[in-house]
Structures are given as C-alpha cells and as structure tokens.
Protein backbone atom coordinates (compact mmCIF):
# COMPACT_ATOMS: atom_id res chain seq x y z
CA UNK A 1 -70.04 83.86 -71.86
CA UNK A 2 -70.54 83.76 -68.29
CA UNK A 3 -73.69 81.98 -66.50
CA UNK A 4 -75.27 82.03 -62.78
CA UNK A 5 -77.18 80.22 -60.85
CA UNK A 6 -77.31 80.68 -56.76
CA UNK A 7 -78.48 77.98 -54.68
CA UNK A 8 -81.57 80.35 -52.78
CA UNK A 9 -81.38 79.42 -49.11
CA UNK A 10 -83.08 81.32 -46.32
CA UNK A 11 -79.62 82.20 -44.75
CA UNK A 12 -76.65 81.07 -45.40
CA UNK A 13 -75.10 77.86 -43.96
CA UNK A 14 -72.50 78.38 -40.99
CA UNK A 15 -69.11 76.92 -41.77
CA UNK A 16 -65.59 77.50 -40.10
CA UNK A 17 -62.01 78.03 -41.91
CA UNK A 18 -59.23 76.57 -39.95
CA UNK A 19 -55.33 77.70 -39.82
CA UNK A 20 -53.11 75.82 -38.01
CA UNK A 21 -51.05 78.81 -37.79
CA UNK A 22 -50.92 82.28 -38.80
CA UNK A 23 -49.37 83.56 -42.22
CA UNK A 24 -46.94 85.80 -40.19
CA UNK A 25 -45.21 83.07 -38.67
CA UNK A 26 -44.39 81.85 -42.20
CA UNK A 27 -43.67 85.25 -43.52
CA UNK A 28 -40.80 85.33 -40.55
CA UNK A 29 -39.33 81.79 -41.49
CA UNK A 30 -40.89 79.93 -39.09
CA UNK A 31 -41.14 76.70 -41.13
CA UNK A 32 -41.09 73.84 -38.86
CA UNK A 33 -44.46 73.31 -37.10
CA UNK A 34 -44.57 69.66 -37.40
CA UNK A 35 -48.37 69.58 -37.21
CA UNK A 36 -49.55 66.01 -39.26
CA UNK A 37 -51.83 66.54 -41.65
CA UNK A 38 -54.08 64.00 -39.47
CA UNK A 39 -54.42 66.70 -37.31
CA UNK A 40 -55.11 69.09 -39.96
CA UNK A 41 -58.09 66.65 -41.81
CA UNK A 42 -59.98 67.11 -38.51
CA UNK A 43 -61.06 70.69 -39.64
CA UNK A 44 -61.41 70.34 -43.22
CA UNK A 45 -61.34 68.84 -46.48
CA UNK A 46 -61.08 71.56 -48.82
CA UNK A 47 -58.04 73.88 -48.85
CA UNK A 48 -54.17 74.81 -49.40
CA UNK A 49 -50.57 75.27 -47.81
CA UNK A 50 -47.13 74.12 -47.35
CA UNK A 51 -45.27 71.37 -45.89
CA UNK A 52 -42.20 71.31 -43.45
CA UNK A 53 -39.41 73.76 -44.28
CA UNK A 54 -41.56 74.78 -47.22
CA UNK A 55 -40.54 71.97 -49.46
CA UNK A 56 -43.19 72.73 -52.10
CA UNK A 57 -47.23 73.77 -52.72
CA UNK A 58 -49.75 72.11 -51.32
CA UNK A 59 -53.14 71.28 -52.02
CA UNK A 60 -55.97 69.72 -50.75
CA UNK A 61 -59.07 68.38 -52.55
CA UNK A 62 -61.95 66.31 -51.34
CA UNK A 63 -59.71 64.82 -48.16
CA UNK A 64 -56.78 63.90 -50.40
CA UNK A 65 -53.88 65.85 -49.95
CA UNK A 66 -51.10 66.56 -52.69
CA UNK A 67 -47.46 68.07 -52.72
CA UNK A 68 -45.94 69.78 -55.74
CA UNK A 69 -42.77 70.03 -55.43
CA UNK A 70 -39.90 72.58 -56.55
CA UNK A 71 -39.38 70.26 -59.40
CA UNK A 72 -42.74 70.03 -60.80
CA UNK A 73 -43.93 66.64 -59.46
CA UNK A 74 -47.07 66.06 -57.65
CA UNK A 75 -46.98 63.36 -54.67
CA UNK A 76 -49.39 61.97 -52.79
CA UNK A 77 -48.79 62.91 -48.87
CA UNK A 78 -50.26 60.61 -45.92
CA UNK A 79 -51.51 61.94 -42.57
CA UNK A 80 -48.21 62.01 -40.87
CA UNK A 81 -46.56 64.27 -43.12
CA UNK A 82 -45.71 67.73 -41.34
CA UNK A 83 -46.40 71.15 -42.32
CA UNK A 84 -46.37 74.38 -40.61
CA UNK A 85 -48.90 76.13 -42.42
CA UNK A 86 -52.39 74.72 -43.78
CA UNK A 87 -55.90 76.98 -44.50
CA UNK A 88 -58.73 74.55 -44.82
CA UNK A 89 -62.46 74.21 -44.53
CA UNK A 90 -65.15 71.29 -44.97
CA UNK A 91 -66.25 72.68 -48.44
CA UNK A 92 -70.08 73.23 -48.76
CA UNK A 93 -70.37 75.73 -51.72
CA UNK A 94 -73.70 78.30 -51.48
CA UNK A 95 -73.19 79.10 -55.24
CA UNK A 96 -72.10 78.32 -58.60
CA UNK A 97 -71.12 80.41 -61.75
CA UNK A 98 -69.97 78.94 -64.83
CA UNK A 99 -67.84 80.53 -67.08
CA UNK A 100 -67.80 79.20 -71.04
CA UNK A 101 -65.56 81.54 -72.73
CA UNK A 102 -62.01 82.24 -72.11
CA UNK A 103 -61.18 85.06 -70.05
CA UNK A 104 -57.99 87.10 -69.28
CA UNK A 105 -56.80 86.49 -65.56
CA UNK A 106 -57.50 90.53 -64.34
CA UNK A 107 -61.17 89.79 -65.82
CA UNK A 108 -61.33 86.39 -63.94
CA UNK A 109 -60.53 87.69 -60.78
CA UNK A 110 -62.72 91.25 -61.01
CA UNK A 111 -65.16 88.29 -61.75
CA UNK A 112 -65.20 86.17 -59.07
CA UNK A 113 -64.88 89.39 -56.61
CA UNK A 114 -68.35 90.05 -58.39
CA UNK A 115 -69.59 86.71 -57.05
CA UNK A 116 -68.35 87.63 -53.49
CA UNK A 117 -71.36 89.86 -51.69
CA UNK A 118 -68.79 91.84 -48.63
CA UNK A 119 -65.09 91.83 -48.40
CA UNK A 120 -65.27 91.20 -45.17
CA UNK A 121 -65.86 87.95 -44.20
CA UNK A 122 -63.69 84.84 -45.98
CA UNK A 123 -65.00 82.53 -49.08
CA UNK A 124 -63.71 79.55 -50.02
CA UNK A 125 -63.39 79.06 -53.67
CA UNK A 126 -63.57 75.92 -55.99
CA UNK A 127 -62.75 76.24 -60.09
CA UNK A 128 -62.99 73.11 -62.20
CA UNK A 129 -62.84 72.84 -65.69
CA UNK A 130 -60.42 73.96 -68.62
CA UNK A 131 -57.77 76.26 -68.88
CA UNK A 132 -56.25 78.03 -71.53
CA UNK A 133 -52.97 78.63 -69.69
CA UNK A 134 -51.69 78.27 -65.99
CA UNK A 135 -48.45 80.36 -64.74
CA UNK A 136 -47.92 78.42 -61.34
CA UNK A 137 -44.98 78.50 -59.22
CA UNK A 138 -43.64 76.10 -56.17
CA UNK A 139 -40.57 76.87 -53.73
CA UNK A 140 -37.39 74.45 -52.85
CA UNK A 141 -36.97 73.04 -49.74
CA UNK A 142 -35.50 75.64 -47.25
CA UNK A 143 -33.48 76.24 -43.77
CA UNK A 144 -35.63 77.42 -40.50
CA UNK A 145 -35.63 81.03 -40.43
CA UNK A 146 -34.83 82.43 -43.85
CA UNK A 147 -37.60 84.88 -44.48
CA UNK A 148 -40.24 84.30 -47.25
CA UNK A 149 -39.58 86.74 -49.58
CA UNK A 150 -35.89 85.85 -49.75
CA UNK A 151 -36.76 81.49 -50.24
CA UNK A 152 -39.31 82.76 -53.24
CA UNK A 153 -36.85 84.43 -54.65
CA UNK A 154 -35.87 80.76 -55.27
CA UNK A 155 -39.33 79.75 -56.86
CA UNK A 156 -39.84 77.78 -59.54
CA UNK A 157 -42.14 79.06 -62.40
CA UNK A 158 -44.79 76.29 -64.45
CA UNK A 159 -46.34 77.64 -67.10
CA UNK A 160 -49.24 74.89 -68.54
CA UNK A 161 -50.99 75.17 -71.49
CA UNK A 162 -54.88 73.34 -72.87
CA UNK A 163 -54.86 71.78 -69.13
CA UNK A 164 -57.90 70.59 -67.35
CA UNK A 165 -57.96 70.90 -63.49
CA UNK A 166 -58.99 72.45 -60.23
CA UNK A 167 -57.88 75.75 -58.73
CA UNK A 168 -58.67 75.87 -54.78
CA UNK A 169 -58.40 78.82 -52.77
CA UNK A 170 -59.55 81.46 -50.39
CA UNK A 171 -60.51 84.96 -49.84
CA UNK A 172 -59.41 87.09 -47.09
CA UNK A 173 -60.87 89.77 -45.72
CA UNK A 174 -58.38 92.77 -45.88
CA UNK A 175 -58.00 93.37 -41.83
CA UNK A 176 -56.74 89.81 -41.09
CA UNK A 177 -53.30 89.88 -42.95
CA UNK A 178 -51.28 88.70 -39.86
CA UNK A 179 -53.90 85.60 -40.36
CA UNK A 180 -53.84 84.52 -43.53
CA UNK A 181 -52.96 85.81 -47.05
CA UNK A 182 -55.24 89.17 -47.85
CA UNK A 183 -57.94 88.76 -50.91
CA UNK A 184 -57.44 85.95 -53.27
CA UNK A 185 -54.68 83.15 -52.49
CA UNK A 186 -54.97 80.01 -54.74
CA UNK A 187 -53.51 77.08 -55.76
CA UNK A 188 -53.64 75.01 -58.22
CA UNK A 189 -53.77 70.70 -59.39
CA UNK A 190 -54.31 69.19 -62.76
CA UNK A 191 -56.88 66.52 -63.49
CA UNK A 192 -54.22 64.15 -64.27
CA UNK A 193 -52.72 65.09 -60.68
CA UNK A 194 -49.17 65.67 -62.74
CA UNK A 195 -49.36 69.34 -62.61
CA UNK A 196 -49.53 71.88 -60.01
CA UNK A 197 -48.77 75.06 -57.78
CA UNK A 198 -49.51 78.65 -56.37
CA UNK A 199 -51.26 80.21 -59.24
CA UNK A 200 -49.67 83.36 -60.20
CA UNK A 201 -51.78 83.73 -63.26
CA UNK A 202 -54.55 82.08 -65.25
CA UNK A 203 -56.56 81.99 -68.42
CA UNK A 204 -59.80 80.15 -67.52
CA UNK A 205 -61.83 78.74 -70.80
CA UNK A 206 -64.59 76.90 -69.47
CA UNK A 207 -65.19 76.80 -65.60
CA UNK A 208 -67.48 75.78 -62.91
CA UNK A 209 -66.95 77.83 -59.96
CA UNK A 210 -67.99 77.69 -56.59
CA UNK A 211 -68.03 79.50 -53.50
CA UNK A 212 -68.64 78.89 -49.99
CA UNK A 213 -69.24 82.06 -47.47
CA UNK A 214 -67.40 81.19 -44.48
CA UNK A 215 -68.73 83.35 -40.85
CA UNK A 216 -66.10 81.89 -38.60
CA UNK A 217 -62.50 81.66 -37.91
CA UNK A 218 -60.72 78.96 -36.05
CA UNK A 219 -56.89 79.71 -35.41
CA UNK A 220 -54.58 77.60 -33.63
CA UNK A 221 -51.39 79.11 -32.31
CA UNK A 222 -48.16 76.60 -31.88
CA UNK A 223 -46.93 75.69 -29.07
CA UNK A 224 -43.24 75.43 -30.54
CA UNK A 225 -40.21 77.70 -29.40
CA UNK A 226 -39.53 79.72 -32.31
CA UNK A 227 -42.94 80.46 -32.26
CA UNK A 228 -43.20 81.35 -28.74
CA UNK A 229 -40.45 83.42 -28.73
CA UNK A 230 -40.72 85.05 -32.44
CA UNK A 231 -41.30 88.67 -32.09
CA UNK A 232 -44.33 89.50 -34.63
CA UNK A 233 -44.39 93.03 -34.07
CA UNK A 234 -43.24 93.78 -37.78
CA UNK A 235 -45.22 94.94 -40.59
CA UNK A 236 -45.13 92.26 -43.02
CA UNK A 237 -47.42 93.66 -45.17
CA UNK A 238 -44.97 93.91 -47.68
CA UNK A 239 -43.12 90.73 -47.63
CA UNK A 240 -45.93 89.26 -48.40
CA UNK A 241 -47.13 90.71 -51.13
CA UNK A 242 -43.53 89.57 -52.43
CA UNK A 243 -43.92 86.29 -52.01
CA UNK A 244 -47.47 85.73 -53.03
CA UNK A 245 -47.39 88.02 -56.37
C-alpha cells in the first residue's frame, strides 16, 4: 500500500547541494583531498560520501557523520577527519510518501522516480522505516591512484535482514555525470547505527520517504596537485556505472 501527501507551497523552497569535488576525480583515483568534514558541515547536514583513500561508506544524517567501514563497523567521525569526496545539502524535504507494504527494489525505485516531477534538476532523498532486506556494500582502504572500478572490485557485500534504518541519497540529473553520480546514488545506516553502506539493493516494508527539490549547484574544485594536473578528458561513463552497480 502506498500513501501521499505533498506539503502545497506556492513555489518551491530554494536550496543548494554541495560537492566538495567532482565524481570524476574519484572515478580516476584521486583519493586524497584532505578536505575536514568541518569544512564540509558548512554546506549541509544531510548527505553521503567517502573518506581519505576511500577507506569505507559514508553517511551523513542530521549533522552527525558516520563511517562504515570495509569490515562492517560503523564509527563515529569528528570534523577533522578527511575525505575527498562528500555530496550534501541542509535537508528541507517539500514532500512525503509513505510506503506500508513491502516492495521489490525495481518497484521501489520506479516509485520514488514517480515522486520526482523532471529529471533534470537534483532531489535529495530521505527513507526511514523498516526493511525487509538490505544488500549494501563498503570498499577497503586503498593506494592514491588506483581507479574505482578496479578498488570495488575489492568491495565488501552486507546483506541485512528485518532491519530498521535510514537510506540517504540523491538524484542526479543525467547531463552532470562528471559531477556527481547520474540518477539514484544512496547509502545506507541502521537505527542501531551498527549497520551500513552503499545500497546496492533493497526491500522496503514500511517507509516514510522524503524528498527535497534542490535548484542549485555549488561545486568546489581542489586545489591539490593530482587534481590540478589530472587529465579528465576520459569518458568515465562506464567506470562508473561499475563501481556504483
């Protein structure tokens, strides 16, 4: 069973998403940024990412910011932890939709793109509730340069089952893929903040979920040497889809 109910506004509230890099410099193995996640709770307190040499998932949920690790454990991070790659946004949801009956993940997702009035512009996406299964994964710690689709060859696969907890994500619109990870990318923590990781696959049983439209795009490009000096002229199109799916 699946219920709606929009918050009616006479437009919709302006809001900003914020990367501190873009996905392509990750896709290339650039995985030492060493931007503090001080930095990064400037701009947001909703969202997802990575840490330093991609040691694990990360996720971020009403300011407080969590690492799952390769090995399954979730960790608390402070602000002066380092990561090259975060996507975050102060999260003011427009809508929510509640679903009350389990659903298979292809459903679930042609659902929420129902919620989701354009393609083209971003949303950022809150699910709480029950699950009926979670297939999550989370990457070891890596060496500088090693492309993405090679470390997550390396990725280790959680499979949870009867868990309550939060999956936070975004959608990107299709002609920013250099940006940020193209339609859904989402991650996901357990109530009990003992479980976690990039959802591969989900069985949602009884859901709230809400979404934010998001008009605006803040980007910050680094200022470190690999960066600088990275050629980015590839199409990683591909790559990524490897390590994301």
């Amino acid at each position: 069973m699946i219920e709606k109910s929009i918050n009616k506004q006479a437009a919709v509230p302006e809001s900003s998403i914020y990367l501190c890099a873009p996905i392509n410099a990750l896709v290339e193995g650039i995985y030492e940024e060493n931007i503090t996640f001080a930095e990064i709770k400037k701009h947001g307190d909703f969202g997802l990412g990575t840490f330093n040499d991609l040691d694990g998932e990360m996720v971020m949920l009403d300011g407080n910011v969590y690492q799952i690790t390769s090995d399954g454990k979730v960790v608390a991070i402070g602000d002066d932890v380092l990561t090259p790659f975060a996507c975050v946004t102060f999260y003011k949801p427009l809508s929510h939709d509640e679903i009350t009956s389990e659903m298979n993940y292809d459903d679930f997702i042609a659902f929420i793109n129902s919620l989701l009035p354009s393609p083209n512009i971003f949303y950022a996406i809150r699910i709480d509730g029950w699950f009926s299964h979670v297939k999550a994964r989370s990457v070891p710690k890596q060496e500088n340069y090693r492309p993405l689709a090679e470390a997550t060859k390396e990725q280790s696969i959680f499979r949870f089952s009867d868990v309550e907890g939060t999956v936070a994500g975004f959608f990107t619109p299709e002609f920013v893929p250099s940006v940020s990870v193209p339609g859904f990318h989402l991650h996901f923590l357990s109530s009990d903040r003992n479980h976690g990781g990039h959802v591969l696959e989900c069985r949602p049983r009884n859901v709230r979920i809400g979404v934010q439209f998001i008009s605006k795009l803040e980007l910050s490009l680094p200022m470190s040497l690999d960066y600088l000096t990275e050629d980015f002229k590839r199409d990683v199109k591909q790559d990524l889809d490897k390590a994301e799916k």
